[in-house]
N, C-alpha and C. Protein backbone atom coordinates (compact mmCIF):
# COMPACT_ATOMS: atom_id res chain seq x y z
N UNK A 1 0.86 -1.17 0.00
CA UNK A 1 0.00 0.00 0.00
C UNK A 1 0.90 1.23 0.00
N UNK A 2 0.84 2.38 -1.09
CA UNK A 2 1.58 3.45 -1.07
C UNK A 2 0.86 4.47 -0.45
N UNK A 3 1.51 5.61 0.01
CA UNK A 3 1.32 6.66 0.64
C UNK A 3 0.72 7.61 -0.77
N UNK A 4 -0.60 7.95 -0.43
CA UNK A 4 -1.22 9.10 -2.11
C UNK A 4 -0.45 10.01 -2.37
N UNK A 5 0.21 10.57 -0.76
CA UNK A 5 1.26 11.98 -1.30
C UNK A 5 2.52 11.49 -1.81
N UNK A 6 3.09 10.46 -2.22
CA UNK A 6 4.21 10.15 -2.61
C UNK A 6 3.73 9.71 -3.84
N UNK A 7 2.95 9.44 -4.77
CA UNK A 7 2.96 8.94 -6.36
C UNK A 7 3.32 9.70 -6.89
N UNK A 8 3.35 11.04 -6.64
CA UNK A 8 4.32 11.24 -7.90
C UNK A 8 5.91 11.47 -8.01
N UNK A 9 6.11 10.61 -6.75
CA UNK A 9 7.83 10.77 -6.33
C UNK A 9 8.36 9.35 -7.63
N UNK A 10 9.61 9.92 -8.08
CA UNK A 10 10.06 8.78 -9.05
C UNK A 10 10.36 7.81 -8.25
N UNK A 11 10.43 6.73 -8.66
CA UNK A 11 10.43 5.21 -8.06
C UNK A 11 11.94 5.18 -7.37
N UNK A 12 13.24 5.86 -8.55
CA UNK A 12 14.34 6.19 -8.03
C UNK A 12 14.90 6.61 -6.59
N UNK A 13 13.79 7.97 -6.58
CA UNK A 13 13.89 8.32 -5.38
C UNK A 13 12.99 7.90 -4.34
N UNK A 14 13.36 7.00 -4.08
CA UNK A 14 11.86 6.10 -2.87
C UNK A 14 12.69 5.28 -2.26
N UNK A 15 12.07 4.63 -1.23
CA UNK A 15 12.36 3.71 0.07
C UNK A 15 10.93 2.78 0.05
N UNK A 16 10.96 1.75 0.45
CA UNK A 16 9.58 0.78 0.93
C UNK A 16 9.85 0.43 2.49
N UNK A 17 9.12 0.71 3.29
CA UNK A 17 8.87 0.26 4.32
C UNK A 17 7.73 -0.87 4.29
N UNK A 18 8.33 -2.25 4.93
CA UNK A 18 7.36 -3.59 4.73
C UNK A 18 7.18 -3.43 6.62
N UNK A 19 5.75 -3.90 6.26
CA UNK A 19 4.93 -4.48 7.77
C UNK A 19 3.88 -5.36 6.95
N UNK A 20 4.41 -6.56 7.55
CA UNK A 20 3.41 -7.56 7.45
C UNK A 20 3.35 -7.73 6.08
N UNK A 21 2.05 -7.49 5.64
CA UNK A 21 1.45 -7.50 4.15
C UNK A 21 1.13 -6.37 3.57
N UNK A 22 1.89 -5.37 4.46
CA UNK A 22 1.71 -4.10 3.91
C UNK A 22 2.92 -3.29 3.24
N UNK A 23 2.89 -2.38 2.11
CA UNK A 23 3.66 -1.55 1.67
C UNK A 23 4.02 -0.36 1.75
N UNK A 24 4.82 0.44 1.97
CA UNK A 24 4.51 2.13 2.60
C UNK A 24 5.72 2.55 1.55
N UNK A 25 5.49 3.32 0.43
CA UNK A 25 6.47 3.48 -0.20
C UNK A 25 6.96 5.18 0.40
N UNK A 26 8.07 5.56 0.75
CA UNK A 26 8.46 7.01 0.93
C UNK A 26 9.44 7.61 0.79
N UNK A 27 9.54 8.91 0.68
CA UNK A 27 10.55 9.45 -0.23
C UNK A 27 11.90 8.87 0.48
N UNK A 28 12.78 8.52 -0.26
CA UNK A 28 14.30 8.51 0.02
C UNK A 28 14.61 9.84 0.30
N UNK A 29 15.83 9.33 1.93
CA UNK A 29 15.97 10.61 2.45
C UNK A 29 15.74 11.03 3.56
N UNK A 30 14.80 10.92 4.12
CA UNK A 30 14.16 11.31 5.23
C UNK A 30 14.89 10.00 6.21
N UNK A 31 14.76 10.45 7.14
CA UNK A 31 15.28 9.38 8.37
C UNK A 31 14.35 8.33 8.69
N UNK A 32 14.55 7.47 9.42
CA UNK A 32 13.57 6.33 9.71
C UNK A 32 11.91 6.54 10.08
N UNK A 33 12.89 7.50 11.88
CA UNK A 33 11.55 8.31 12.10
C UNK A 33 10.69 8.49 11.26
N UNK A 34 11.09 9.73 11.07
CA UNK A 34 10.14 10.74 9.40
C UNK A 34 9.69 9.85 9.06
N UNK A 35 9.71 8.54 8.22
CA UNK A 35 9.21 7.88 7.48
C UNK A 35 8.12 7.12 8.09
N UNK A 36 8.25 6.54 9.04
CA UNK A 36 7.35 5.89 9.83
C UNK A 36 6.55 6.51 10.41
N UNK A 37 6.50 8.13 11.00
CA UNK A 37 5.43 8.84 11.66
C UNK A 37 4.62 9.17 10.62
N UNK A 38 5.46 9.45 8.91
CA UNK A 38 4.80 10.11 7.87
C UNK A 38 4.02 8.96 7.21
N UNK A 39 4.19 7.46 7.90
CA UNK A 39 2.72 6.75 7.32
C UNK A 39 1.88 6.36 8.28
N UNK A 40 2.02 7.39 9.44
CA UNK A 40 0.58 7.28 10.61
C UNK A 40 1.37 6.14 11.60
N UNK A 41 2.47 5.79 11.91
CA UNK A 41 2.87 4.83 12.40
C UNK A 41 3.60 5.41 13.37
N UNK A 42 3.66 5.03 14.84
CA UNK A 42 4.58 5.47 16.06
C UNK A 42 5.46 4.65 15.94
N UNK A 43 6.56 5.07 15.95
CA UNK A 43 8.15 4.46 15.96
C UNK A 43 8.67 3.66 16.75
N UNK A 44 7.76 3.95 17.91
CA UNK A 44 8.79 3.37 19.15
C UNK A 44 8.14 1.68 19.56
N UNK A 45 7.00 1.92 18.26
CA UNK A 45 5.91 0.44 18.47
C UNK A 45 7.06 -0.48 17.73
N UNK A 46 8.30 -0.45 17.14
CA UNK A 46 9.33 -0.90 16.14
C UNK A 46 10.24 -1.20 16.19
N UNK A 47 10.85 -2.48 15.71
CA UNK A 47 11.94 -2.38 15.66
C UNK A 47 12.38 -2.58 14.03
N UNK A 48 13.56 -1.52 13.21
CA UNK A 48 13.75 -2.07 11.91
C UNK A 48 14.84 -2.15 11.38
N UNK A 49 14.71 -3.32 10.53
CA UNK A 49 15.92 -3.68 9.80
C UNK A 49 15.85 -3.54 8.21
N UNK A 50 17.13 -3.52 8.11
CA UNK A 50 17.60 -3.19 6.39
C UNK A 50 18.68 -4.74 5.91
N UNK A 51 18.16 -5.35 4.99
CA UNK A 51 19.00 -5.96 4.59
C UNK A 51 19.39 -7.18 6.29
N UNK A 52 18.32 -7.38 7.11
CA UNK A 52 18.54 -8.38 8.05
C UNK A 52 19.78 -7.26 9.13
N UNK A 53 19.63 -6.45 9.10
CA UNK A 53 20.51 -5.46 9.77
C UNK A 53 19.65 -4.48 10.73
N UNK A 54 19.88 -4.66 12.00
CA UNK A 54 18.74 -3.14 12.99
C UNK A 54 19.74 -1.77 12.45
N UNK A 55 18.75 -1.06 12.29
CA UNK A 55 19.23 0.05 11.97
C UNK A 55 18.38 0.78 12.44
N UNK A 56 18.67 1.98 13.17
CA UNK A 56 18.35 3.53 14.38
C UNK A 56 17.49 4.15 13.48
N UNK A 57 16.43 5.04 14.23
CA UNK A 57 15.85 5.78 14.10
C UNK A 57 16.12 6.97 13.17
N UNK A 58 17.68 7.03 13.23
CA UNK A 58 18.31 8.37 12.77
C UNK A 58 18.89 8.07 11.91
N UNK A 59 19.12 6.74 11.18
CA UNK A 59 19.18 6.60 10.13
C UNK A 59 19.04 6.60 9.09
N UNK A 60 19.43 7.25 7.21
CA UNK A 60 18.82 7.93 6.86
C UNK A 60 18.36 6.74 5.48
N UNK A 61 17.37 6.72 5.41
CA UNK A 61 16.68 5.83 3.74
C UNK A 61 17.27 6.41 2.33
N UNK A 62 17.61 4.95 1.81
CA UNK A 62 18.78 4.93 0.94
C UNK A 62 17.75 5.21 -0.36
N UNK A 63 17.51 5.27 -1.63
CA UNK A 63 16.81 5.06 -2.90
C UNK A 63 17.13 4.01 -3.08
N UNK A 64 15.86 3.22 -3.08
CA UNK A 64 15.64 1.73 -3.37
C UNK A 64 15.66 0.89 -2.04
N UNK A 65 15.91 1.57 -1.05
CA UNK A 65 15.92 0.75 0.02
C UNK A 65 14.80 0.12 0.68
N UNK A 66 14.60 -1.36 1.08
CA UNK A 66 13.05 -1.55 1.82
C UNK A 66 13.62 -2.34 2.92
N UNK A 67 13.09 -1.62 3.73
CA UNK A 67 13.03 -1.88 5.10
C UNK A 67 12.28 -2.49 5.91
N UNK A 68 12.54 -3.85 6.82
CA UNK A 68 11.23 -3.98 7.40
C UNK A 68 10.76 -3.54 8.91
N UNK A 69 9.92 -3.26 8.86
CA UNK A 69 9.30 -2.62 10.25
C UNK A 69 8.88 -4.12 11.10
N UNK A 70 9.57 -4.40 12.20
CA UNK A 70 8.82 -5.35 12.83
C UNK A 70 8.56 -5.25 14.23
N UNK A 71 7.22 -5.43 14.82
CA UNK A 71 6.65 -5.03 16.00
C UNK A 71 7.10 -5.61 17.09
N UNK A 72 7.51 -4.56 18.13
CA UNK A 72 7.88 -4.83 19.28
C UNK A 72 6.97 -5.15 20.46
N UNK A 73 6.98 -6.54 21.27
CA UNK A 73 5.99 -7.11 21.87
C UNK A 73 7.07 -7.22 23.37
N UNK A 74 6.25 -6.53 23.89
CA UNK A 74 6.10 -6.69 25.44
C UNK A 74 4.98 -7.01 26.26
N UNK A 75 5.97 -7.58 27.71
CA UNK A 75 4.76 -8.30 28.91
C UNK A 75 5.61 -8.54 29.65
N UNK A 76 4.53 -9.32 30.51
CA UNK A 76 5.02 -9.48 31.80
C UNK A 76 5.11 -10.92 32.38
């Protein structure tokens, strides 16, 4: 599933963020954060990796890069 305000970003310049069965395509560039608050998503619900790699919040999205977002589960 893409973000409506990003279609008309070239494919070049883009990132995919994967959750689950979902798609979040967004501009390359922006930091993890940014990217994840900018598809309605709280960050800190996350943990994500690139390429099987955790990579920080403040890290910045490459063009062509997809990332996966995977949910952080706590208890007691």
């Amino acid at each position: 599933m893409s973000n409506p305000a990003d279609q008309a970003i070239p494919v070049q310049d883009t990132a995919t963020l994967l959750l689950r069965r979902q798609e979040f395509t967004v501009r390359a560039g922006l930091t993890v954060r940014a990217a994840i608050e900018g598809c309605g998503l709280e960050p800190e619900a996350f943990v994500v990796t690139r390429a099987g790699e955790l990579i920080a919040d403040e890290d910045v999205l490459r063009p062509g890069d997809r990332v996966k977002l995977l949910p952080v589960f706590s208890g007691g």
